[in-house]
C-alpha atoms as a PDB file:
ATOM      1  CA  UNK A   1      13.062  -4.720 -15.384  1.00  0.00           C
ATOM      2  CA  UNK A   2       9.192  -5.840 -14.753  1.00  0.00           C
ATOM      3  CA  UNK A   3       7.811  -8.756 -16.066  1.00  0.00           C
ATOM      4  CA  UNK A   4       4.604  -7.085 -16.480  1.00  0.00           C
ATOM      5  CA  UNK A   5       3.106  -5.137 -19.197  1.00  0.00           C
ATOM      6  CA  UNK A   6       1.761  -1.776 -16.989  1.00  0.00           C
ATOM      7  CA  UNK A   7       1.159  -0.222 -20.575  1.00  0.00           C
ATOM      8  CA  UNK A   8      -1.252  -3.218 -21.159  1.00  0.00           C
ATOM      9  CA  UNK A   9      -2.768  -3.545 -18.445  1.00  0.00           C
ATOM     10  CA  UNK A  10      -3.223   0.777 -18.008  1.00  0.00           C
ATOM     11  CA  UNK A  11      -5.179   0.526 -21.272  1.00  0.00           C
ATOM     12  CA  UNK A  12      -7.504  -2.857 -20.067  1.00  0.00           C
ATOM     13  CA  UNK A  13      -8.264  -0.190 -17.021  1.00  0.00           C
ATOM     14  CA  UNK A  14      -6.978  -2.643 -14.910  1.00  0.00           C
ATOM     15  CA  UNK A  15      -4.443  -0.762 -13.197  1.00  0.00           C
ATOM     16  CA  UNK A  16      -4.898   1.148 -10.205  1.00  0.00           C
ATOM     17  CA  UNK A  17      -3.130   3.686  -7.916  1.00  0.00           C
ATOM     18  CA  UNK A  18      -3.419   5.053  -4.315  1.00  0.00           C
ATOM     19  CA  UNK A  19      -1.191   7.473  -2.797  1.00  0.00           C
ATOM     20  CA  UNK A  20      -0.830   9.665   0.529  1.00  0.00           C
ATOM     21  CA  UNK A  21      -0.974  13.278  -0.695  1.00  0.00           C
ATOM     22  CA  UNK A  22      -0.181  14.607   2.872  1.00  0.00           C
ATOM     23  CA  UNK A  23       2.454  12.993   5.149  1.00  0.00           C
ATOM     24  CA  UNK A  24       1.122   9.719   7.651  1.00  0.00           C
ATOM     25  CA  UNK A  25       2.644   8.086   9.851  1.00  0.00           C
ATOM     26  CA  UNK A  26       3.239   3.900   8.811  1.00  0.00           C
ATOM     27  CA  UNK A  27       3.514   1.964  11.735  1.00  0.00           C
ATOM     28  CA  UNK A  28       4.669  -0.954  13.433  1.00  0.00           C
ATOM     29  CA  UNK A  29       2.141  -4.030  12.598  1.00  0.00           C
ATOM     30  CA  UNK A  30      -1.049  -3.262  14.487  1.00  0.00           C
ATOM     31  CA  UNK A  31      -4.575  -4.435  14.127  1.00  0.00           C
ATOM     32  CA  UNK A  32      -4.888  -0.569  14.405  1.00  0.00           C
ATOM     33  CA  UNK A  33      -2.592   0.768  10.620  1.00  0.00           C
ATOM     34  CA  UNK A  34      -2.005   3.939   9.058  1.00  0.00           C
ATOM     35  CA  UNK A  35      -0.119   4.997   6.546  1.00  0.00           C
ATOM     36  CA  UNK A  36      -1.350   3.327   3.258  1.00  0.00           C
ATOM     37  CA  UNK A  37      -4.059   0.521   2.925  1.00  0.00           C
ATOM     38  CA  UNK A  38      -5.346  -1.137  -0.195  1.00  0.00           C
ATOM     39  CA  UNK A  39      -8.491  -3.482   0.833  1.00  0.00           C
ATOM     40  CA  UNK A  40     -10.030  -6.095  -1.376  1.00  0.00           C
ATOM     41  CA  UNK A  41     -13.920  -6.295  -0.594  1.00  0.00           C
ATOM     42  CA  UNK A  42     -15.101  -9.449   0.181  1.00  0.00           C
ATOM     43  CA  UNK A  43     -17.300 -10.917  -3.127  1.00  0.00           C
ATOM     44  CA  UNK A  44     -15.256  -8.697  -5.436  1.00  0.00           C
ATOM     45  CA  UNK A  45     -14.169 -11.888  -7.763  1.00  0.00           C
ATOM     46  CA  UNK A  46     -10.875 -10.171  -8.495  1.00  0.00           C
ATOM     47  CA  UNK A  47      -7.332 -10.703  -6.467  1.00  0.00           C
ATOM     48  CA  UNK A  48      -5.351  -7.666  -6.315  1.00  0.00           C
ATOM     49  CA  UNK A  49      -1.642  -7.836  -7.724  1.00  0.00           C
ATOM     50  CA  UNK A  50       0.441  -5.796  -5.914  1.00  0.00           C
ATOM     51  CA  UNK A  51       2.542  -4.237  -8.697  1.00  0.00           C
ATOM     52  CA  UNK A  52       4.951  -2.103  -6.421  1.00  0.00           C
ATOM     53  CA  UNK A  53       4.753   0.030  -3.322  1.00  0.00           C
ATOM     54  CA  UNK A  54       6.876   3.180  -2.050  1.00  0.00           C
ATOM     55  CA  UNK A  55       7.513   5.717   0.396  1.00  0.00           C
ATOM     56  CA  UNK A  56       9.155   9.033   1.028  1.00  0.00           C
ATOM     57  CA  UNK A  57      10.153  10.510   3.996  1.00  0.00           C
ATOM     58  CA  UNK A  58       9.249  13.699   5.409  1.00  0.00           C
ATOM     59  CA  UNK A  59      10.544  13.916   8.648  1.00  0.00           C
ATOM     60  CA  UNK A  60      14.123  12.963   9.745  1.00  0.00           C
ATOM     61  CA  UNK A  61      13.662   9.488  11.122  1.00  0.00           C
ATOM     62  CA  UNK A  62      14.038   9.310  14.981  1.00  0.00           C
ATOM     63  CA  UNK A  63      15.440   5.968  14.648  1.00  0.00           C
ATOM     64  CA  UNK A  64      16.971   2.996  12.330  1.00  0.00           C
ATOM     65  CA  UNK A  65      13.511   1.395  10.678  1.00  0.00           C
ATOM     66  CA  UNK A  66      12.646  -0.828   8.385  1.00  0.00           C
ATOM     67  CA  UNK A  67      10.109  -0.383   5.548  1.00  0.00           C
ATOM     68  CA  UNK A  68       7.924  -3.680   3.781  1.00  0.00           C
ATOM     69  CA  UNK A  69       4.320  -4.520   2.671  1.00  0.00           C
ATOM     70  CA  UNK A  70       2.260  -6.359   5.224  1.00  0.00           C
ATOM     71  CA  UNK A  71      -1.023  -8.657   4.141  1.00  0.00           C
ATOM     72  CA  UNK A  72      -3.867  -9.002   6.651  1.00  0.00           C
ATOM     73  CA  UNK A  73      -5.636 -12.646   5.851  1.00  0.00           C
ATOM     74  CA  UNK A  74      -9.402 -12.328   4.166  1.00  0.00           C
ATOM     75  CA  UNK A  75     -11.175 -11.583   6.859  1.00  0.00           C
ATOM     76  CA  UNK A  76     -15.801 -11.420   6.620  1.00  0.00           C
ATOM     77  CA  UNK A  77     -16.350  -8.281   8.592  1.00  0.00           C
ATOM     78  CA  UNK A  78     -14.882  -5.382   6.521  1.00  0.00           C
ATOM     79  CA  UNK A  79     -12.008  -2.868   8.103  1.00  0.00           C
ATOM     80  CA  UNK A  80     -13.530  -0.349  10.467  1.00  0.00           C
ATOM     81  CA  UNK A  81     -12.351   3.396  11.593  1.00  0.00           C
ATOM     82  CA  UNK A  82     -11.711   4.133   7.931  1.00  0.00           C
ATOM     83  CA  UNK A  83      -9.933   7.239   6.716  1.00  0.00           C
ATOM     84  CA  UNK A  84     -10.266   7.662   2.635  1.00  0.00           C
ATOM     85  CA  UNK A  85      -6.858   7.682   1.398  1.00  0.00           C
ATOM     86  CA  UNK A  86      -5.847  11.291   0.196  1.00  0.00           C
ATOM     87  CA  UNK A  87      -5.627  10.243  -3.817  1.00  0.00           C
ATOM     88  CA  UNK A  88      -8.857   7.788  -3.437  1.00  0.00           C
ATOM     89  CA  UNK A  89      -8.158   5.106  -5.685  1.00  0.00           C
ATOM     90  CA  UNK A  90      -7.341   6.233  -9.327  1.00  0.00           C
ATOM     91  CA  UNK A  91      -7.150   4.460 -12.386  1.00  0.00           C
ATOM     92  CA  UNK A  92      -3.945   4.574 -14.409  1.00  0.00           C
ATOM     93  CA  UNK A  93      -5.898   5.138 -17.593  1.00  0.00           C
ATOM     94  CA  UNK A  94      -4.917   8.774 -17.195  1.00  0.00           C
ATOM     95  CA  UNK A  95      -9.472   9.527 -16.438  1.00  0.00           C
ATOM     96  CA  UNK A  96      -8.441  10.700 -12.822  1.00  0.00           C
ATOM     97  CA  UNK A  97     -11.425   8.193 -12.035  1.00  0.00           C
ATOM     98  CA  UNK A  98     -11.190   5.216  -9.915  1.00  0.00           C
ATOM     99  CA  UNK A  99     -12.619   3.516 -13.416  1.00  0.00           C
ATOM    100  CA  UNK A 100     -13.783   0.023 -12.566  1.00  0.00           C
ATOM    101  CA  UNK A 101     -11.600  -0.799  -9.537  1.00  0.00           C
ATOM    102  CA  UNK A 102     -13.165  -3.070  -6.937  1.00  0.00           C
ATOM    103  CA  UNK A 103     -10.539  -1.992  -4.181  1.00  0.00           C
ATOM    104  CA  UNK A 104     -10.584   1.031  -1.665  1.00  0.00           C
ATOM    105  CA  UNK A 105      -7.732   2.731  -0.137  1.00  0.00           C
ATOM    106  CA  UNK A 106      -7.277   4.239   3.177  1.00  0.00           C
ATOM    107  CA  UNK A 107      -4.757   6.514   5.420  1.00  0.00           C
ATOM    108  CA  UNK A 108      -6.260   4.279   8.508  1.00  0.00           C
ATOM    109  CA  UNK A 109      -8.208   1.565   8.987  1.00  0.00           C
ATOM    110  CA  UNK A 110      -8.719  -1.348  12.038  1.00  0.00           C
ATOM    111  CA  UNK A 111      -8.564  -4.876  11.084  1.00  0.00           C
ATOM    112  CA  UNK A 112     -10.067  -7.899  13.271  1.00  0.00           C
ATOM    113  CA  UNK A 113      -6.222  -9.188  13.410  1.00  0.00           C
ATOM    114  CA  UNK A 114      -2.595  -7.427  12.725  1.00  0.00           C
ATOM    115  CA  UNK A 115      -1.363  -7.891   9.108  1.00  0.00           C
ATOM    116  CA  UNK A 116       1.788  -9.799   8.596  1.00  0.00           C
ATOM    117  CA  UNK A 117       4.822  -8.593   7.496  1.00  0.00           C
ATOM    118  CA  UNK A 118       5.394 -10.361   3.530  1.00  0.00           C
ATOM    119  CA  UNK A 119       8.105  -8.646   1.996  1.00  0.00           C
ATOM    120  CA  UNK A 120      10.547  -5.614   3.436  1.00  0.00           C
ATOM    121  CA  UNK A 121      12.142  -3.314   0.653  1.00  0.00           C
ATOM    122  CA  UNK A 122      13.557  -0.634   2.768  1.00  0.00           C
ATOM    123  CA  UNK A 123      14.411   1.356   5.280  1.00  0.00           C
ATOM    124  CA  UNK A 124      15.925   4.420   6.964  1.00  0.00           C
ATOM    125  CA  UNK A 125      19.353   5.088   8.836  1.00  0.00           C
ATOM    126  CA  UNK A 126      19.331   6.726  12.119  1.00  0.00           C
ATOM    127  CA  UNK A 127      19.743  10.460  11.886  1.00  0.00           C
ATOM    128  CA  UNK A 128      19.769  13.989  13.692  1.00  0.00           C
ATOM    129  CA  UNK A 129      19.790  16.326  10.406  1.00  0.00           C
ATOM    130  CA  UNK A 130      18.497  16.841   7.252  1.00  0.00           C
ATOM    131  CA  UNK A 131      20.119  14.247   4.012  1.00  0.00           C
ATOM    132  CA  UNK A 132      20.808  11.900   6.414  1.00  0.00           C
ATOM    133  CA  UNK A 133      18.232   9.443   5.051  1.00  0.00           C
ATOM    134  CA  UNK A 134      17.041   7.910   1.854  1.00  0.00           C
ATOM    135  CA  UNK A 135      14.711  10.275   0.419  1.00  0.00           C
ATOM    136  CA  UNK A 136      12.228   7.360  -1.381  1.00  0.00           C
ATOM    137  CA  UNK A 137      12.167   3.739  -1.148  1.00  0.00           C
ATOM    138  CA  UNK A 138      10.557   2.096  -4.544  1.00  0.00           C
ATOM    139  CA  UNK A 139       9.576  -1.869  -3.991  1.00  0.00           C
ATOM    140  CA  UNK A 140       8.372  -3.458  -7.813  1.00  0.00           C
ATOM    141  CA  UNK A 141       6.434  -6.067  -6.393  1.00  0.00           C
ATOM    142  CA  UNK A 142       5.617  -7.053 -10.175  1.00  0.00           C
ATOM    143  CA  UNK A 143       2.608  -9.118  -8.775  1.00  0.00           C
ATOM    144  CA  UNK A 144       4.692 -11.158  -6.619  1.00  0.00           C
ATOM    145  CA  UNK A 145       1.693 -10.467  -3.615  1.00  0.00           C
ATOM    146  CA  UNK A 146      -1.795 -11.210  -4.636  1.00  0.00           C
ATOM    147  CA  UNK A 147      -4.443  -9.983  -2.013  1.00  0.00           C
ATOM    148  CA  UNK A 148      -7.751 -11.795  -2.366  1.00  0.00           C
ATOM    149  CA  UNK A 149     -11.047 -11.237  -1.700  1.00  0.00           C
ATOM    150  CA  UNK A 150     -11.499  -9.761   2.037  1.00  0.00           C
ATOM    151  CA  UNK A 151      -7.937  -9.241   2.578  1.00  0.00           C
ATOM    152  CA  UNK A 152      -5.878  -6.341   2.605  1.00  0.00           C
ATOM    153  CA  UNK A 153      -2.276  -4.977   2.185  1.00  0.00           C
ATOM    154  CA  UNK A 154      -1.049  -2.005   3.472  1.00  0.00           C
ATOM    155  CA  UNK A 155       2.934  -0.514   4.026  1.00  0.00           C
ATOM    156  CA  UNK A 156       4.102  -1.476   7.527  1.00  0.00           C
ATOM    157  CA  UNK A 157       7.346  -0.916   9.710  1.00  0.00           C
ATOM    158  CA  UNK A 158       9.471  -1.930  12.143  1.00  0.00           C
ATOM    159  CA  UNK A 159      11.371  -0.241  15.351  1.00  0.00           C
ATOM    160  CA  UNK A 160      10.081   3.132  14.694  1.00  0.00           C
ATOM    161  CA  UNK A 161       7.347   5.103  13.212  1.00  0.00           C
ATOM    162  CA  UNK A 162       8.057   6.421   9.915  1.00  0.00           C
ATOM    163  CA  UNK A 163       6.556  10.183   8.625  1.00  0.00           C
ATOM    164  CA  UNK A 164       5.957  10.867   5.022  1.00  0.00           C
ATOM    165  CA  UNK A 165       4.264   9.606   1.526  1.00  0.00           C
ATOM    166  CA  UNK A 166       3.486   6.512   0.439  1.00  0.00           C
ATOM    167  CA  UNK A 167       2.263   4.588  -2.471  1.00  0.00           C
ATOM    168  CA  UNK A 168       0.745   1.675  -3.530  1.00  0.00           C
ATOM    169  CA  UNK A 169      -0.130   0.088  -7.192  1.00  0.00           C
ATOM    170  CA  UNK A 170      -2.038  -3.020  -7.940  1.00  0.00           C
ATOM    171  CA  UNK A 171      -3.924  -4.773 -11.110  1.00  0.00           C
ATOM    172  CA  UNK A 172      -7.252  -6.607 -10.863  1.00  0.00           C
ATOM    173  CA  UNK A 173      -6.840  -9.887 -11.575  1.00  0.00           C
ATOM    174  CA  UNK A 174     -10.676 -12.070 -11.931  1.00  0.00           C
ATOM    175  CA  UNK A 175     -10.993 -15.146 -10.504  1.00  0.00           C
ATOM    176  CA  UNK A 176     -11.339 -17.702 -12.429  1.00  0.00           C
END
Protein backbone atom coordinates (compact mmCIF):
# COMPACT_ATOMS: atom_id res chain seq x y z
CA UNK A 1 0.00 0.00 0.00
CA UNK A 2 1.50 3.69 -0.85
CA UNK A 3 2.70 5.88 1.58
CA UNK A 4 1.46 8.72 -0.32
CA UNK A 5 -1.73 10.52 -0.37
CA UNK A 6 -2.41 10.60 -4.56
CA UNK A 7 -6.01 11.86 -3.50
CA UNK A 8 -4.16 14.83 -1.80
CA UNK A 9 -1.89 15.59 -3.81
CA UNK A 10 -4.57 15.13 -7.23
CA UNK A 11 -6.58 17.91 -5.56
CA UNK A 12 -3.20 20.39 -4.73
CA UNK A 13 -2.84 19.81 -8.79
CA UNK A 14 0.29 18.47 -8.06
CA UNK A 15 0.01 15.27 -9.68
CA UNK A 16 0.84 14.56 -13.08
CA UNK A 17 0.57 11.82 -15.77
CA UNK A 18 2.20 10.88 -19.14
CA UNK A 19 1.43 7.93 -21.10
CA UNK A 20 2.24 6.30 -24.67
CA UNK A 21 -1.14 6.12 -26.42
CA UNK A 22 0.41 4.17 -29.40
CA UNK A 23 2.98 1.36 -28.93
CA UNK A 24 7.14 2.53 -28.71
CA UNK A 25 9.74 0.79 -28.53
CA UNK A 26 11.89 1.26 -24.77
CA UNK A 27 15.30 0.56 -25.24
CA UNK A 28 18.47 -0.47 -23.95
CA UNK A 29 20.20 2.70 -22.08
CA UNK A 30 21.23 5.07 -24.84
CA UNK A 31 22.04 8.72 -24.91
CA UNK A 32 19.56 8.25 -27.86
CA UNK A 33 15.77 6.85 -25.61
CA UNK A 34 12.40 6.15 -26.61
CA UNK A 35 9.74 4.85 -25.11
CA UNK A 36 8.65 7.20 -22.21
CA UNK A 37 10.57 10.35 -20.91
CA UNK A 38 9.59 12.70 -18.14
CA UNK A 39 12.18 15.82 -18.17
CA UNK A 40 12.55 18.34 -15.41
CA UNK A 41 13.51 21.85 -17.01
CA UNK A 42 16.35 23.32 -15.70
CA UNK A 43 15.18 26.56 -13.23
CA UNK A 44 11.84 24.84 -12.62
CA UNK A 45 12.34 25.01 -8.56
CA UNK A 46 10.39 21.78 -8.24
CA UNK A 47 11.95 17.98 -8.07
CA UNK A 48 9.80 15.52 -9.65
CA UNK A 49 8.66 12.42 -7.45
CA UNK A 50 8.37 9.60 -9.38
CA UNK A 51 5.16 8.07 -7.99
CA UNK A 52 5.12 4.80 -10.18
CA UNK A 53 5.85 3.78 -13.74
CA UNK A 54 4.40 0.86 -16.07
CA UNK A 55 4.33 -0.85 -19.22
CA UNK A 56 2.34 -3.17 -21.41
CA UNK A 57 3.36 -5.18 -24.04
CA UNK A 58 2.20 -5.27 -27.45
CA UNK A 59 4.26 -7.40 -29.30
CA UNK A 60 5.46 -10.92 -28.22
CA UNK A 61 8.90 -10.23 -26.85
CA UNK A 62 11.74 -11.59 -29.11
CA UNK A 63 13.74 -12.23 -26.14
CA UNK A 64 14.06 -12.52 -22.10
CA UNK A 65 14.25 -8.52 -21.01
CA UNK A 66 14.23 -6.69 -18.25
CA UNK A 67 12.07 -3.60 -17.52
CA UNK A 68 13.27 -0.47 -14.78
CA UNK A 69 13.32 3.39 -14.61
CA UNK A 70 16.57 4.98 -15.64
CA UNK A 71 17.63 8.79 -14.38
CA UNK A 72 19.86 10.87 -16.67
CA UNK A 73 21.96 13.41 -14.18
CA UNK A 74 20.80 17.37 -14.50
CA UNK A 75 22.32 18.20 -17.32
CA UNK A 76 22.36 22.61 -18.73
CA UNK A 77 21.61 22.04 -22.36
CA UNK A 78 18.01 20.69 -22.56
CA UNK A 79 17.18 17.09 -24.42
CA UNK A 80 17.20 17.44 -28.18
CA UNK A 81 15.31 15.36 -31.13
CA UNK A 82 12.14 15.60 -29.07
CA UNK A 83 8.98 13.69 -29.87
CA UNK A 84 5.80 15.03 -27.62
CA UNK A 85 4.67 12.13 -25.75
CA UNK A 86 1.22 10.85 -27.16
CA UNK A 87 -0.92 11.91 -23.76
CA UNK A 88 1.29 15.30 -23.32
CA UNK A 89 1.52 15.72 -19.78
CA UNK A 90 -1.92 15.73 -17.94
CA UNK A 91 -2.87 16.68 -14.67
CA UNK A 92 -4.61 14.17 -12.43
CA UNK A 93 -7.14 16.78 -11.37
CA UNK A 94 -9.46 15.09 -13.83
CA UNK A 95 -9.13 19.06 -16.28
CA UNK A 96 -7.45 16.91 -19.12
CA UNK A 97 -4.93 19.97 -18.83
CA UNK A 98 -1.36 19.71 -18.07
CA UNK A 99 -2.56 22.31 -15.07
CA UNK A 100 0.57 23.80 -13.57
CA UNK A 101 3.14 21.07 -14.28
CA UNK A 102 6.69 22.26 -14.89
CA UNK A 103 7.72 18.84 -16.60
CA UNK A 104 7.40 17.67 -20.34
CA UNK A 105 7.10 14.25 -21.61
CA UNK A 106 8.37 12.66 -24.66
CA UNK A 107 8.20 9.27 -26.89
CA UNK A 108 12.07 10.26 -27.82
CA UNK A 109 14.44 12.46 -26.87
CA UNK A 110 18.69 12.65 -26.99
CA UNK A 111 20.46 13.39 -23.88
CA UNK A 112 24.24 14.77 -23.68
CA UNK A 113 24.97 11.32 -21.67
CA UNK A 114 22.99 7.75 -21.30
CA UNK A 115 20.66 7.64 -18.24
CA UNK A 116 21.41 5.14 -15.60
CA UNK A 117 19.57 2.35 -14.76
CA UNK A 118 17.94 3.19 -10.78
CA UNK A 119 15.46 0.73 -10.12
CA UNK A 120 14.20 -2.51 -12.39
CA UNK A 121 10.50 -3.69 -11.67
CA UNK A 122 10.03 -6.07 -14.45
CA UNK A 123 10.37 -7.91 -17.19
CA UNK A 124 9.32 -10.35 -19.93
CA UNK A 125 9.95 -14.21 -20.53
CA UNK A 126 11.14 -15.37 -23.80
CA UNK A 127 8.34 -16.36 -26.11
CA UNK A 128 7.15 -17.50 -29.71
CA UNK A 129 3.18 -17.06 -29.19
CA UNK A 130 0.67 -15.08 -27.91
CA UNK A 131 0.06 -15.28 -23.50
CA UNK A 132 3.36 -16.16 -23.22
CA UNK A 133 4.29 -12.92 -21.44
CA UNK A 134 3.17 -10.66 -18.68
CA UNK A 135 0.65 -8.49 -20.12
CA UNK A 136 1.58 -5.13 -17.72
CA UNK A 137 4.28 -4.49 -15.38
CA UNK A 138 3.13 -1.76 -12.54
CA UNK A 139 6.36 -0.27 -10.47
CA UNK A 140 4.83 2.18 -7.26
CA UNK A 141 7.80 4.10 -6.99
CA UNK A 142 5.86 6.07 -4.11
CA UNK A 143 8.51 8.91 -4.54
CA UNK A 144 11.32 6.72 -3.87
CA UNK A 145 13.19 8.63 -7.24
CA UNK A 146 13.22 12.34 -7.16
CA UNK A 147 14.42 13.92 -10.55
CA UNK A 148 15.66 17.47 -10.11
CA UNK A 149 15.98 20.31 -11.96
CA UNK A 150 17.64 19.47 -15.55
CA UNK A 151 17.41 15.86 -15.14
CA UNK A 152 15.26 13.39 -16.52
CA UNK A 153 13.76 9.85 -16.06
CA UNK A 154 12.51 7.81 -18.56
CA UNK A 155 11.58 3.62 -18.70
CA UNK A 156 14.67 1.75 -19.94
CA UNK A 157 15.60 -2.01 -20.72
CA UNK A 158 17.90 -4.49 -20.93
CA UNK A 159 18.87 -7.45 -23.58
CA UNK A 160 16.13 -6.66 -25.90
CA UNK A 161 13.89 -4.03 -27.16
CA UNK A 162 10.57 -4.05 -25.71
CA UNK A 163 7.13 -2.96 -27.95
CA UNK A 164 4.13 -1.54 -26.28
CA UNK A 165 2.64 1.22 -23.67
CA UNK A 166 4.08 2.80 -21.06
CA UNK A 167 3.44 5.09 -18.23
CA UNK A 168 4.83 7.33 -16.00
CA UNK A 169 3.39 9.43 -12.80
CA UNK A 170 5.17 11.99 -10.77
CA UNK A 171 4.27 14.94 -8.09
CA UNK A 172 5.96 18.35 -8.03
CA UNK A 173 7.71 18.74 -5.16
CA UNK A 174 9.25 22.86 -4.63
CA UNK A 175 12.44 23.32 -3.53
CA UNK A 176 12.88 24.62 -0.61
Amino acid sequence: MSNIDRLAYARDGRLFYAANTSAKSVIAVAAAMTGVIVHNPQGSNKNLAIVEAGFAWTTVPGAVHNLGIGIVAPELAAPTSLTAIGSGVQSADGSGTRGKSSAFAYDAATFAVAPVARRWFGGAAWGTSVGVSPYRMVDEVDGGLLVPPGASACLIVVTTTAVGLGFMSWIEVDIK
